[in-house]
C-alpha atoms as a PDB file:
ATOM      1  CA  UNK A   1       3.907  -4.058  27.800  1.00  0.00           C
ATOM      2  CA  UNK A   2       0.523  -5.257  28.959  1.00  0.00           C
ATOM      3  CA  UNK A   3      -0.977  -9.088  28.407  1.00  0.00           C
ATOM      4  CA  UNK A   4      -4.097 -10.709  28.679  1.00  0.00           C
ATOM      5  CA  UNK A   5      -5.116 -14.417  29.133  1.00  0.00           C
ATOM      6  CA  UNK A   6      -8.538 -15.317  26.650  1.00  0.00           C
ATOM      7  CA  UNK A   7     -10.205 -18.435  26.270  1.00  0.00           C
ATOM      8  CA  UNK A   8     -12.657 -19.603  23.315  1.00  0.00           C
ATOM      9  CA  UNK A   9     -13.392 -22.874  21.649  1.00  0.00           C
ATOM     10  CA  UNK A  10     -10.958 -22.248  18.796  1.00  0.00           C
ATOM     11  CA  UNK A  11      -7.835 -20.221  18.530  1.00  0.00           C
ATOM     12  CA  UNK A  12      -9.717 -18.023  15.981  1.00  0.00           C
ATOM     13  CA  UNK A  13     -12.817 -17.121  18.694  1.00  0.00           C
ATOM     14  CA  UNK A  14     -10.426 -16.535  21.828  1.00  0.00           C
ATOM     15  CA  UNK A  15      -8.398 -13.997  19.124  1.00  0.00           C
ATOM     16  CA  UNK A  16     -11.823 -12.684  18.284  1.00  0.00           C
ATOM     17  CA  UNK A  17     -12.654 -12.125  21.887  1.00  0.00           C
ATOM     18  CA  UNK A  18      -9.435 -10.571  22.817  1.00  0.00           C
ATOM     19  CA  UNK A  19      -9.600  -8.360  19.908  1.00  0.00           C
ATOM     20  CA  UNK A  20     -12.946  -7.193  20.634  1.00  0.00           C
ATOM     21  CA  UNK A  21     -12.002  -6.580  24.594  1.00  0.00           C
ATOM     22  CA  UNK A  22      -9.230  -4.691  23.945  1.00  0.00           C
ATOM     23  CA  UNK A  23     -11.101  -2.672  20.850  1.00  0.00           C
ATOM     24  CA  UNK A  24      -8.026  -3.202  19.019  1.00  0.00           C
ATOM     25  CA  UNK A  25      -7.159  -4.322  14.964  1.00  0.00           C
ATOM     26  CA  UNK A  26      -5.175  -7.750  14.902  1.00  0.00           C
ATOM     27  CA  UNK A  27      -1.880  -6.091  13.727  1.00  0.00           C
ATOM     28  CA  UNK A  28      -1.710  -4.193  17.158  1.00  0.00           C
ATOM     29  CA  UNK A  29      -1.232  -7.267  19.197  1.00  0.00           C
ATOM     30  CA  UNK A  30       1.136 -10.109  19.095  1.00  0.00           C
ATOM     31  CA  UNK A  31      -0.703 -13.367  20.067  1.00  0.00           C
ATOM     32  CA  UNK A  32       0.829 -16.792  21.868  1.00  0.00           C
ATOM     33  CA  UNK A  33      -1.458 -19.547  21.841  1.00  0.00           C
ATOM     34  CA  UNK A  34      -0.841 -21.367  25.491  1.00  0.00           C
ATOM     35  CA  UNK A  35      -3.226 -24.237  25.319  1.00  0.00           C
ATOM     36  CA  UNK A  36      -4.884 -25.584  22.243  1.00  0.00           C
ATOM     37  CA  UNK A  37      -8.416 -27.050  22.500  1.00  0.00           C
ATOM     38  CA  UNK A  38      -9.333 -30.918  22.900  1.00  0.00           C
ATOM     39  CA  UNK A  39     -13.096 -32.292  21.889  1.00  0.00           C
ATOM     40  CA  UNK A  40     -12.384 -35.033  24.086  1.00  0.00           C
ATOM     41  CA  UNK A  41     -14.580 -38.277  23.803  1.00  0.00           C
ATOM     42  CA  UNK A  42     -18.707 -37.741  23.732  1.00  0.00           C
ATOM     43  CA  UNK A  43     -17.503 -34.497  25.270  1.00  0.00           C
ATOM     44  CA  UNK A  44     -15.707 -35.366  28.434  1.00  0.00           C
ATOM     45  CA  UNK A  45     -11.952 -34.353  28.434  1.00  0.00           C
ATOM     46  CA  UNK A  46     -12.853 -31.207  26.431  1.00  0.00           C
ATOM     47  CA  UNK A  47     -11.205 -27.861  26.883  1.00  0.00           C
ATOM     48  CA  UNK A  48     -10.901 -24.947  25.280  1.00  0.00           C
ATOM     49  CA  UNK A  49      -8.026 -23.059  23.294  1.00  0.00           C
ATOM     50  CA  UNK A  50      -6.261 -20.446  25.705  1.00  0.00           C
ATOM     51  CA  UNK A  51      -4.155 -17.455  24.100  1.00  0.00           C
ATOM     52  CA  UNK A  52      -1.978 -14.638  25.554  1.00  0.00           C
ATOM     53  CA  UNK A  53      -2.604 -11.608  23.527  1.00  0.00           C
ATOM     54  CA  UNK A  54       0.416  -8.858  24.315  1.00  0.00           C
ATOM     55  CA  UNK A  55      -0.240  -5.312  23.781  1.00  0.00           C
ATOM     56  CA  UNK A  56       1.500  -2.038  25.201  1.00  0.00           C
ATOM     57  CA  UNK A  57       3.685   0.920  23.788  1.00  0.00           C
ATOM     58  CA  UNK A  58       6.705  -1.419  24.215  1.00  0.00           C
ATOM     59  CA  UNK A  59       6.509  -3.733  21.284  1.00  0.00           C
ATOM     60  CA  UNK A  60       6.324  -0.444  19.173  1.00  0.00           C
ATOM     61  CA  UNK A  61       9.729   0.377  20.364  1.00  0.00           C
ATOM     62  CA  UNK A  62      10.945  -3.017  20.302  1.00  0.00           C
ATOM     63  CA  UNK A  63      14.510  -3.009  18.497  1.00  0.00           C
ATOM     64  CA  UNK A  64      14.656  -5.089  15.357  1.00  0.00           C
ATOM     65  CA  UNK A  65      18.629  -6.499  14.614  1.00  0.00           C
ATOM     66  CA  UNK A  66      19.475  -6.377  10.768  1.00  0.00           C
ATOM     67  CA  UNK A  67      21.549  -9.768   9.552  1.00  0.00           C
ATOM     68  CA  UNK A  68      24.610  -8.988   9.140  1.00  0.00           C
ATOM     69  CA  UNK A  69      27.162 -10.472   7.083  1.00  0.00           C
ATOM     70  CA  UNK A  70      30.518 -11.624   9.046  1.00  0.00           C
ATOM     71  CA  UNK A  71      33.722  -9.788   8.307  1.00  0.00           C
ATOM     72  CA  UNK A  72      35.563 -11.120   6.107  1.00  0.00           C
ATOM     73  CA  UNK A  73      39.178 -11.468   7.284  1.00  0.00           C
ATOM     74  CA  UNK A  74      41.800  -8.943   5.624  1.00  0.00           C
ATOM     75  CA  UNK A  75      44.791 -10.728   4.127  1.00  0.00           C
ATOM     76  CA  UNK A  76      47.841 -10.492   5.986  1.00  0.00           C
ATOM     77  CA  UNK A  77      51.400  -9.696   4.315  1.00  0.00           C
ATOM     78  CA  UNK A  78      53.902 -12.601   4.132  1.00  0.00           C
ATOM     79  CA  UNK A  79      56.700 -13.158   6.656  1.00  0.00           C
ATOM     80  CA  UNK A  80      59.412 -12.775   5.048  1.00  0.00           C
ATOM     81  CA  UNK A  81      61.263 -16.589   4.385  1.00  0.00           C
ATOM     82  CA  UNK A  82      63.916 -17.467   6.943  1.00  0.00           C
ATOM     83  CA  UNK A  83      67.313 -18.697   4.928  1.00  0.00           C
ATOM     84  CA  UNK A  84      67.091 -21.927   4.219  1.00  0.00           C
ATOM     85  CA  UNK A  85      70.472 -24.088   6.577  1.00  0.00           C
ATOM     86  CA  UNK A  86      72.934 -25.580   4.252  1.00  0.00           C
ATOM     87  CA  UNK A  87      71.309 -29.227   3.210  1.00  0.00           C
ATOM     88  CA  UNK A  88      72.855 -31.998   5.687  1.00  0.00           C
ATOM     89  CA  UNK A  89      73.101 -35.712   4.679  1.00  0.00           C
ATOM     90  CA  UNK A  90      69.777 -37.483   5.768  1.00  0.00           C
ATOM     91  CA  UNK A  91      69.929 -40.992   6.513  1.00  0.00           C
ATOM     92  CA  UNK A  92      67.576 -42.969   4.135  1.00  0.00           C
ATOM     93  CA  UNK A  93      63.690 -43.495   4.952  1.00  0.00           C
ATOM     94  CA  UNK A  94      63.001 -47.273   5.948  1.00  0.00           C
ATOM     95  CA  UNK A  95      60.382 -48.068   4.207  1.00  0.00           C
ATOM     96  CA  UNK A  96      57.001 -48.865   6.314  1.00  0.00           C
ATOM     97  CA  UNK A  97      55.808 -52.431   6.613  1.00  0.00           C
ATOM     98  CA  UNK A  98      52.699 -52.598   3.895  1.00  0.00           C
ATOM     99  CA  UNK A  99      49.765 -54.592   5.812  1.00  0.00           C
ATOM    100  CA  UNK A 100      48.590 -57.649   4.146  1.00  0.00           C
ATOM    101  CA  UNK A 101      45.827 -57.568   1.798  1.00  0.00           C
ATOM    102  CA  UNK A 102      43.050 -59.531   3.675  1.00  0.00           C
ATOM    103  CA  UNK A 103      43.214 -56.212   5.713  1.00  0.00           C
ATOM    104  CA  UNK A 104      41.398 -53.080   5.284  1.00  0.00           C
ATOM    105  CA  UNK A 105      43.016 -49.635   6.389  1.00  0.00           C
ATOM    106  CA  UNK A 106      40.692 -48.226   9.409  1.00  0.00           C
ATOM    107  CA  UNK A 107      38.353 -45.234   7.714  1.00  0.00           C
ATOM    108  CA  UNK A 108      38.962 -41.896   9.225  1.00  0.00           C
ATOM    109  CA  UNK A 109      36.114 -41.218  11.973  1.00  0.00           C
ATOM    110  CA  UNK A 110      33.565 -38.605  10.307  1.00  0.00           C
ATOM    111  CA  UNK A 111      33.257 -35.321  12.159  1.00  0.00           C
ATOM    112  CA  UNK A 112      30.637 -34.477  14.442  1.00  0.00           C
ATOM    113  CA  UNK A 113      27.231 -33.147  12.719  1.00  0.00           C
ATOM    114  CA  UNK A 114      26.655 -29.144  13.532  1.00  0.00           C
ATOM    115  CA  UNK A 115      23.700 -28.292  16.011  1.00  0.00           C
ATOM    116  CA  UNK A 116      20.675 -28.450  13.941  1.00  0.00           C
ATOM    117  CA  UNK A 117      18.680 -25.256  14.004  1.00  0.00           C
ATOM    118  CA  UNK A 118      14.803 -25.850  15.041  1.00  0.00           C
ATOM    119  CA  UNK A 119      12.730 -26.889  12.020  1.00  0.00           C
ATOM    120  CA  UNK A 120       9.430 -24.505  12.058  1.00  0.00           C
ATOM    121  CA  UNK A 121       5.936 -25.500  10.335  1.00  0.00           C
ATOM    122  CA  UNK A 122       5.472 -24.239   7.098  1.00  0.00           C
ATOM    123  CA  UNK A 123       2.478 -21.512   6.862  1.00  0.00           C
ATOM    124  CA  UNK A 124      -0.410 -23.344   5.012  1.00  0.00           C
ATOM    125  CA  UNK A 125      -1.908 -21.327   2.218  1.00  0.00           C
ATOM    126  CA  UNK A 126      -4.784 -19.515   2.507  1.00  0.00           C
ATOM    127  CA  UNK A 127      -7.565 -21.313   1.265  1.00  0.00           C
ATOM    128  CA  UNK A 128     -10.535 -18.504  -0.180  1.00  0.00           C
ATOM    129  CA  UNK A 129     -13.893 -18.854   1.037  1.00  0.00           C
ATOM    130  CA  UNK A 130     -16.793 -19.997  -1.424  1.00  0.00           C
ATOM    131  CA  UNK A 131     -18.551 -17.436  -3.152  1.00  0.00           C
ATOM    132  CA  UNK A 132     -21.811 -18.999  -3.762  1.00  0.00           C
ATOM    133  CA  UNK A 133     -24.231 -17.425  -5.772  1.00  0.00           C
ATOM    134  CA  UNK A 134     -24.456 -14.265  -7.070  1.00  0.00           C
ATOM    135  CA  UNK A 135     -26.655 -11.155  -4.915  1.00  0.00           C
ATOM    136  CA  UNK A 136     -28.487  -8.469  -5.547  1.00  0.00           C
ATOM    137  CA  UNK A 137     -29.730  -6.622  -2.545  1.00  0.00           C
ATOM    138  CA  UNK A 138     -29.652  -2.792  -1.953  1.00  0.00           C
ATOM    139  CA  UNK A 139     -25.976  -2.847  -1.054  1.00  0.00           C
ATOM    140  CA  UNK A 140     -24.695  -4.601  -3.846  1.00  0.00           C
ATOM    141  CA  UNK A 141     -26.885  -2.766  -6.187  1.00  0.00           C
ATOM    142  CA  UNK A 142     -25.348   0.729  -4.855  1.00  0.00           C
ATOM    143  CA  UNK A 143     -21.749  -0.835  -5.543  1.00  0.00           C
ATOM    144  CA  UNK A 144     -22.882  -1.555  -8.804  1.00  0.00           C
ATOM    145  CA  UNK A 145     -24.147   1.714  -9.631  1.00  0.00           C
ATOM    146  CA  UNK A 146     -21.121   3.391  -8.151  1.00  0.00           C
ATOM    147  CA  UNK A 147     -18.270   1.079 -10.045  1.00  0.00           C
ATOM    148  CA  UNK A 148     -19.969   1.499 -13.309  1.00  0.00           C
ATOM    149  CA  UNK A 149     -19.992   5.402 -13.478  1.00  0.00           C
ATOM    150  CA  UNK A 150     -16.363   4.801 -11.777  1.00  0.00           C
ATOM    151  CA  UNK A 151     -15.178   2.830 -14.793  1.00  0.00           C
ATOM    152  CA  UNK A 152     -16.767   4.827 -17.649  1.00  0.00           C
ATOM    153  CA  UNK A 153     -14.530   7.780 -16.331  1.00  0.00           C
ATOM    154  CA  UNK A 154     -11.980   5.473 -16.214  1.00  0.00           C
ATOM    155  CA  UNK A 155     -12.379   4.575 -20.131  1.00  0.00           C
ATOM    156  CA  UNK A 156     -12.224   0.508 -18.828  1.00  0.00           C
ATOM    157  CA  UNK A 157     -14.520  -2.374 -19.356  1.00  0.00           C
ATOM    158  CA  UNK A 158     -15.157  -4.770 -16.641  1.00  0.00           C
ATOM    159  CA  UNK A 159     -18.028  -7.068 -15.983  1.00  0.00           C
ATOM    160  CA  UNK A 160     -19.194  -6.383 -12.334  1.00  0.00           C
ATOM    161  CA  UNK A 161     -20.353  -9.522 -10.286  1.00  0.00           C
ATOM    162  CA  UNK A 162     -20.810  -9.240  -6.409  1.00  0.00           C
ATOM    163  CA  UNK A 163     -21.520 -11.926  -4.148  1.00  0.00           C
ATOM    164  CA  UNK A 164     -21.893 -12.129  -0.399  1.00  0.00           C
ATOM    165  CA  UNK A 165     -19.647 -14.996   1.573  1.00  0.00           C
ATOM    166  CA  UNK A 166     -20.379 -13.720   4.763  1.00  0.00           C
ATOM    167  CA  UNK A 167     -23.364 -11.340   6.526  1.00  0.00           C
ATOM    168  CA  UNK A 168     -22.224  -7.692   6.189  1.00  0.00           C
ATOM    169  CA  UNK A 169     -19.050  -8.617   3.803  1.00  0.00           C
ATOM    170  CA  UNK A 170     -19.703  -8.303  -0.068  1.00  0.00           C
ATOM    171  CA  UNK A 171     -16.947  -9.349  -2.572  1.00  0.00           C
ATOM    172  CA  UNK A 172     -16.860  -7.820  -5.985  1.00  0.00           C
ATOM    173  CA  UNK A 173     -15.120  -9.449  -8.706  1.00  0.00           C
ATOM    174  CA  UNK A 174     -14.216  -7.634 -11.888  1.00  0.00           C
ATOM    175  CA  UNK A 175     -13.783  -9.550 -15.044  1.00  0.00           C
ATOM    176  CA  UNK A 176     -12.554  -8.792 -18.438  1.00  0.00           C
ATOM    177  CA  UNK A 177      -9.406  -8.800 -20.556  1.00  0.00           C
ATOM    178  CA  UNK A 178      -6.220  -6.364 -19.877  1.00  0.00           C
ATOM    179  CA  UNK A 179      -6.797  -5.319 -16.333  1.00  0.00           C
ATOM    180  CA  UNK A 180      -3.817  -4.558 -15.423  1.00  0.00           C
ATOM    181  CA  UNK A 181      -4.142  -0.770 -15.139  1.00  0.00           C
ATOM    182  CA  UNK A 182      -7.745  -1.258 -12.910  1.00  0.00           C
ATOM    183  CA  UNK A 183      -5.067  -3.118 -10.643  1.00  0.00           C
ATOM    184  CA  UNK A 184      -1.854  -0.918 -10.816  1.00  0.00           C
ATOM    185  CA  UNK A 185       1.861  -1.642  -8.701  1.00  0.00           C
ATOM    186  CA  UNK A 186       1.313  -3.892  -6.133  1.00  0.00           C
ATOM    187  CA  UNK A 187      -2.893  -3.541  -6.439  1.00  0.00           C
ATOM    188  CA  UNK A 188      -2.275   0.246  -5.421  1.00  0.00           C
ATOM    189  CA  UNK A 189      -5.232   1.192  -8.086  1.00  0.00           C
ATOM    190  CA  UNK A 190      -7.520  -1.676  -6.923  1.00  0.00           C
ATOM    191  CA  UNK A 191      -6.966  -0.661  -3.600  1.00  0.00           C
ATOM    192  CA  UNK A 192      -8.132   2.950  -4.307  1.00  0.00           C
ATOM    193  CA  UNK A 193     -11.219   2.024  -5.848  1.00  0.00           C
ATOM    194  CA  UNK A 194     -11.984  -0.657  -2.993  1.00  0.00           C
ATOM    195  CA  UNK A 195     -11.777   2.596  -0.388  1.00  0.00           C
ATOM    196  CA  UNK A 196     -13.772   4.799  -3.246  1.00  0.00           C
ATOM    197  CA  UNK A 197     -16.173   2.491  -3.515  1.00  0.00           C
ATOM    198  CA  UNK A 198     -16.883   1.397   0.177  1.00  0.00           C
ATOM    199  CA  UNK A 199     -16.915   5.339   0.977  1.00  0.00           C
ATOM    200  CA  UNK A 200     -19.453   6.032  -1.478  1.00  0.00           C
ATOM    201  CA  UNK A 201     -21.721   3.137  -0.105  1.00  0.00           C
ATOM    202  CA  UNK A 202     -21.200   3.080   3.503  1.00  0.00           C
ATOM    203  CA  UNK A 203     -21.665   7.676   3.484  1.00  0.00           C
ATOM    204  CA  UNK A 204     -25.065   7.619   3.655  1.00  0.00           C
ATOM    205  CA  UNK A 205     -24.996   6.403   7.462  1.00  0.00           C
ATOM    206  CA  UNK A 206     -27.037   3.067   7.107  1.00  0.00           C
ATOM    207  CA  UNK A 207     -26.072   0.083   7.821  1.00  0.00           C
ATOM    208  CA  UNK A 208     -22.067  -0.229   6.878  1.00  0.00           C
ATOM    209  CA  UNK A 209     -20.741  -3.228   5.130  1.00  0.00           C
ATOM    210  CA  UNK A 210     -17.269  -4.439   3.982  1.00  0.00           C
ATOM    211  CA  UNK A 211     -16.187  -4.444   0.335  1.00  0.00           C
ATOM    212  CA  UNK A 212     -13.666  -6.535  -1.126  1.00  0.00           C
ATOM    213  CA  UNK A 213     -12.657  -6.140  -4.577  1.00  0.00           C
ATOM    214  CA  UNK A 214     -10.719  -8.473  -6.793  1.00  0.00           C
ATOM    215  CA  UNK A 215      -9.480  -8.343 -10.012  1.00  0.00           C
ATOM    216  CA  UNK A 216      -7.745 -11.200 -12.154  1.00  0.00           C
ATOM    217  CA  UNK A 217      -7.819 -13.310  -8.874  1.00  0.00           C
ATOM    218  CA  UNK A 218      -5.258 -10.731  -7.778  1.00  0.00           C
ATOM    219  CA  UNK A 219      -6.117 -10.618  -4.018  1.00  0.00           C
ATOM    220  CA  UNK A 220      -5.607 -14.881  -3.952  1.00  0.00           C
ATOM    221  CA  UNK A 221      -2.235 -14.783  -6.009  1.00  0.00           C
ATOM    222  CA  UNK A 222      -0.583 -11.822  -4.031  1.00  0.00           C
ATOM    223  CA  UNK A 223      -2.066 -13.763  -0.715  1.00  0.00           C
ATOM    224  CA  UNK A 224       0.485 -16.882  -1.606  1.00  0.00           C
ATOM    225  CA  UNK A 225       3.330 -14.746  -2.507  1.00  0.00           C
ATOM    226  CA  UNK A 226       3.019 -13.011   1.166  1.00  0.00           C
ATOM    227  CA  UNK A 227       2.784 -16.564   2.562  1.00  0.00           C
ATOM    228  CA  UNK A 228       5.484 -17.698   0.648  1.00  0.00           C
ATOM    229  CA  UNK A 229       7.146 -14.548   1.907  1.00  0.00           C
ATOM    230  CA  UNK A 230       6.683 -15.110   5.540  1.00  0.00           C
ATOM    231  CA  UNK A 231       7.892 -18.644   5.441  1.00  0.00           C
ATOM    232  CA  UNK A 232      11.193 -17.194   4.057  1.00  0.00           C
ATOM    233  CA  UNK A 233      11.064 -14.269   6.384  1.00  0.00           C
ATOM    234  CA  UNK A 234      10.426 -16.372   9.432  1.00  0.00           C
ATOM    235  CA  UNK A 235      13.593 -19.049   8.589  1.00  0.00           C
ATOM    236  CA  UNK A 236      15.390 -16.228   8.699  1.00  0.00           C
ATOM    237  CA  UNK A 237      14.368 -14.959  12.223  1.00  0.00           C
ATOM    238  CA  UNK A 238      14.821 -18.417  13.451  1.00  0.00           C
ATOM    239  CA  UNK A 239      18.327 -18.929  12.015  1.00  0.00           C
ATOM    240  CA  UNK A 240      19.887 -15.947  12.763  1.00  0.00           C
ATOM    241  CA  UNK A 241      17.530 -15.305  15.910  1.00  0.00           C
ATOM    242  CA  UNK A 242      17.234 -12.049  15.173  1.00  0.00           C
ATOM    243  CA  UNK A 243      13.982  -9.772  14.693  1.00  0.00           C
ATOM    244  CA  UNK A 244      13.393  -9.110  10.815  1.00  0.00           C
ATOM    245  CA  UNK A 245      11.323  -6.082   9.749  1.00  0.00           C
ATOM    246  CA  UNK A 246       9.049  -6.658   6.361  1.00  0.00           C
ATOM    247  CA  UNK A 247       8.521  -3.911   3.961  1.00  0.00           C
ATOM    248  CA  UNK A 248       5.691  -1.373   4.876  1.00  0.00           C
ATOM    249  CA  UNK A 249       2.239  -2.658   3.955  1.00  0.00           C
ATOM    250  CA  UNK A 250      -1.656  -2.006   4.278  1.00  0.00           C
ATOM    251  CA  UNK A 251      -3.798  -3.146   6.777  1.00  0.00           C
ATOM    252  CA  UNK A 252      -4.933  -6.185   4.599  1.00  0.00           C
ATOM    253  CA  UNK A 253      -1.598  -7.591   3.596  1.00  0.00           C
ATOM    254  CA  UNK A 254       0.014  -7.098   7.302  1.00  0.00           C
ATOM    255  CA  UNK A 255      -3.079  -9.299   8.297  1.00  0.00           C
ATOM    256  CA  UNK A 256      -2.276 -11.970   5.775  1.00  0.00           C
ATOM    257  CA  UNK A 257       1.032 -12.633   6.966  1.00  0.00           C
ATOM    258  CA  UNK A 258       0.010 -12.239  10.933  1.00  0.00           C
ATOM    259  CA  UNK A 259      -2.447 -15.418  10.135  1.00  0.00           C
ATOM    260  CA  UNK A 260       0.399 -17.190   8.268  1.00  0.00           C
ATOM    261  CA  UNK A 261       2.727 -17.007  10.801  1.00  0.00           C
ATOM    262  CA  UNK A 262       0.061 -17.439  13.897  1.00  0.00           C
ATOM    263  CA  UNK A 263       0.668 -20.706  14.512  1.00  0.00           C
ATOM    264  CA  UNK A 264       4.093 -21.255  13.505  1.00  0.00           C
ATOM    265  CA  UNK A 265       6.681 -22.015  16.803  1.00  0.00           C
ATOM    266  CA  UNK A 266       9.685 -19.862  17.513  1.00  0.00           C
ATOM    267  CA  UNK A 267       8.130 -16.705  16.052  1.00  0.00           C
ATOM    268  CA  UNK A 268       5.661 -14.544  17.154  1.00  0.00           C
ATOM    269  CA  UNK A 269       4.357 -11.272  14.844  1.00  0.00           C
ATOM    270  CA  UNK A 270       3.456  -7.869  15.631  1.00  0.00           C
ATOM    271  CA  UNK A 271       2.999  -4.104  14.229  1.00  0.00           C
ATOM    272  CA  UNK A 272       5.197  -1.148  14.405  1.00  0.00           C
ATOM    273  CA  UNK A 273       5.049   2.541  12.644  1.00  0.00           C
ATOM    274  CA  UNK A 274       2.379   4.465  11.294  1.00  0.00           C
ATOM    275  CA  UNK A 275       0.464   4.176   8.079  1.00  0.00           C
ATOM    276  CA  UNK A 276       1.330   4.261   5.146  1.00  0.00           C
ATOM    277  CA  UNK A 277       4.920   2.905   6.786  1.00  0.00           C
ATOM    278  CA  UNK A 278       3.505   0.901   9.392  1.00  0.00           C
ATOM    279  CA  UNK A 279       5.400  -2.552   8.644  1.00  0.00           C
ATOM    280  CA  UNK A 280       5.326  -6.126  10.339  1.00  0.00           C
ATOM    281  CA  UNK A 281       7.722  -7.303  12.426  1.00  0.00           C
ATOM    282  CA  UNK A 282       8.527 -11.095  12.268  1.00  0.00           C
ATOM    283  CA  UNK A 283      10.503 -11.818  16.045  1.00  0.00           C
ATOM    284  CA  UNK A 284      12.066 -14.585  17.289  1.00  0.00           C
ATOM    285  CA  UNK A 285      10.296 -15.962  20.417  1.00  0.00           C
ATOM    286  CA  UNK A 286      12.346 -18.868  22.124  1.00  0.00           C
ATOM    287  CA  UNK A 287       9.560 -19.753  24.322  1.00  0.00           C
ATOM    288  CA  UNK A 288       6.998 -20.642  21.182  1.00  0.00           C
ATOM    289  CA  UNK A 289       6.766 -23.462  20.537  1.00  0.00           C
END
C-alpha cells in the first residue's frame, strides 16, 4: 500500500490534484486530510489544506470483520439440593437501634459511568447545485432528440428540460406524472437510459460531456437516504471498531457516501471488488480524527 502527500487551497482541490496525479476515480483511494487550510488575517498566517491519499493492491485485500452477536450463555442444570440439617433453636434477633428522624439514611454511591465511545460528526446532506436557466446548445439538443425517440419506444410521456450547472456537465430532468417505471428498483432503469443516452451523444467523437438524468427528484432523495445510511454505517464501525462492508453499488452512489463520510473522524472509506459487486468499505481508523 502506496501514499501520497497533496496540497491545495481546499480539501476538495488537493483531492482533485491527487486524483488527477494518480489518474485514478475517487472510490480507488482512501483519503486522510492531515492539515486543514487557514485564510489567516489580510492573508498572513495562511496555509493550505494537506491530504494523504492511500492507494495500493492492499486495501483491496483488506479484511472486513462482520459484528457479531455475543454468545449467549447455555443454561446450566441444577445442583441437586443438599438435605436441609434438622432446624436448631435460634436465639431471638435484637432488634437494631432505628436512627432518629432528623437523620437521613446515607444514599448508596451510584456506579461508575461506562467509557463513552467517541462521538463522530454527523455527514451533512448534500446540498444540489443550482440549475439556472434552461440551455439549448448542440449537446443538449442531441440529448433531446435522442430521449424523445427513446421514450416513444418506451410508450412514456415525459417533458424533457436540460440545463447546464457546470461547463461540460448537462443535467436532464424528466417531468410528468407516474414515472415510476422510467426509474425502476433502485433507479436501475434511469440509470440505463443515463448510459444510453450519454453513449449515443458522446459516439460521434466530439467533444464528450457528462449527462445526469433525474427523474421525480430521484437522484436528491436516494442521495439523503445513502447519507443517512453512512451515518448509521459509520456508528457502527466506530462502536464495534470493526470494518463494515455496504451493499454493492455504482460508481455514483459509492461516490456519494465517500463525500459523506470524508470528513468524518475515526473512519476512513475506500473501494473493494469489481463492478457490478464492487462495494464500499466503511473502516475504522483510530488515528482520524
Amino acid at each position: 500500500m502506496s501514499y501520497i502527500d497533496v496540497s491545495g487551497k481546499t480539501v476538495e482541490e488537493a483531492l482533485a490534484k491527487a486524483l488527477a496525479q494518480l489518474n485514478m476515480d475517487r472510490d480507488d483511494v482512501s483519503v486522510r486530510v492531515l492539515e486543514r487550510a487557514k485564510s489567516g488575517f489580510l492573508g498572513l498566517g495562511a496555509s493550505p489544506a494537506v491530504i494523504r491519499v492511500t492507494y495500493g493492491e492492499e486495501m483491496e485485500e483488506a479484511p472486513t470483520e462482520p459484528v457479531r452477536p455475543e454468545p449467549i450463555a447455555e443454561p446450566q442444570p441444577a445442583a441437586p439440593r443438599a438435605e436441609r440439617p434438622q432446624r436448631s433453636e435460634r436465639p431471638a434477633k435484637q432488634e437494631k437501634p432505628r436512627p432518629p428522624k432528623s437523620e437521613k439514611p446515607k444514599a448508596e454511591p451510584k456506579p461508575e459511568a461506562k467509557e463513552d465511545l467517541p462521538e463522530i460528526e454527523r455527514p451533512a446532506s448534500l446540498t444540489p447545485a443550482p440549475l439556472g436557466e434552461e440551455v439549448d446548445d448542440a449537446k443538449a439538443q442531441a440529448i433531446k432528440q435522442f430521449l424523445t425517440g427513446l421514450l416513444r419506444q418506451m410508450e412514456a410521456e415525459a417533458e424533457i428540460r436540460i440545463y447546464q450547472p457546470e461547463k461540460g456537465r448537462y443535467k436532464v430532468i424528466l417531468e410528468g406524472k407516474n414515472l415510476g417505471a422510467l426509474i425502476g428498483r433502485r433507479g436501475e432503469t434511469l440509470d440505463a437510459i443515463q448510459q444510453l443516452t450519454s453513449y449515443a451523444v458522446n459516439r460521434s467523437g466530439d467533444r464528450r460531456c457528462r449527462i445526469q438524468l433525474d427523474a421525480e427528484n430521484y437522484r436528491e432523495r436516494r442521495e439523503q437516504s445513502l447519507c443517512r445510511l453512512a451515518e448509521k454505517m459509520a456508528e457502527k464501525a466506530v462502536r464495534y471498531r470493526r470494518n463494515v462492508t455496504m451493499e454493492p453499488m455504482n460508481a455514483y452512489e459509492r461516490h456519494v457516501i465517500h463525500t459523506a463520510l470524508q470528513e468524518t473522524p475515526y473512519v476512513t472509506t475506500y473501494s473493494t471488488g469489481v463492478d457490478p459487486n464492487r462495494r464500499v468499505i466503511i473502516a475504522y481508523d483510530r488515528s482520524k480524527r
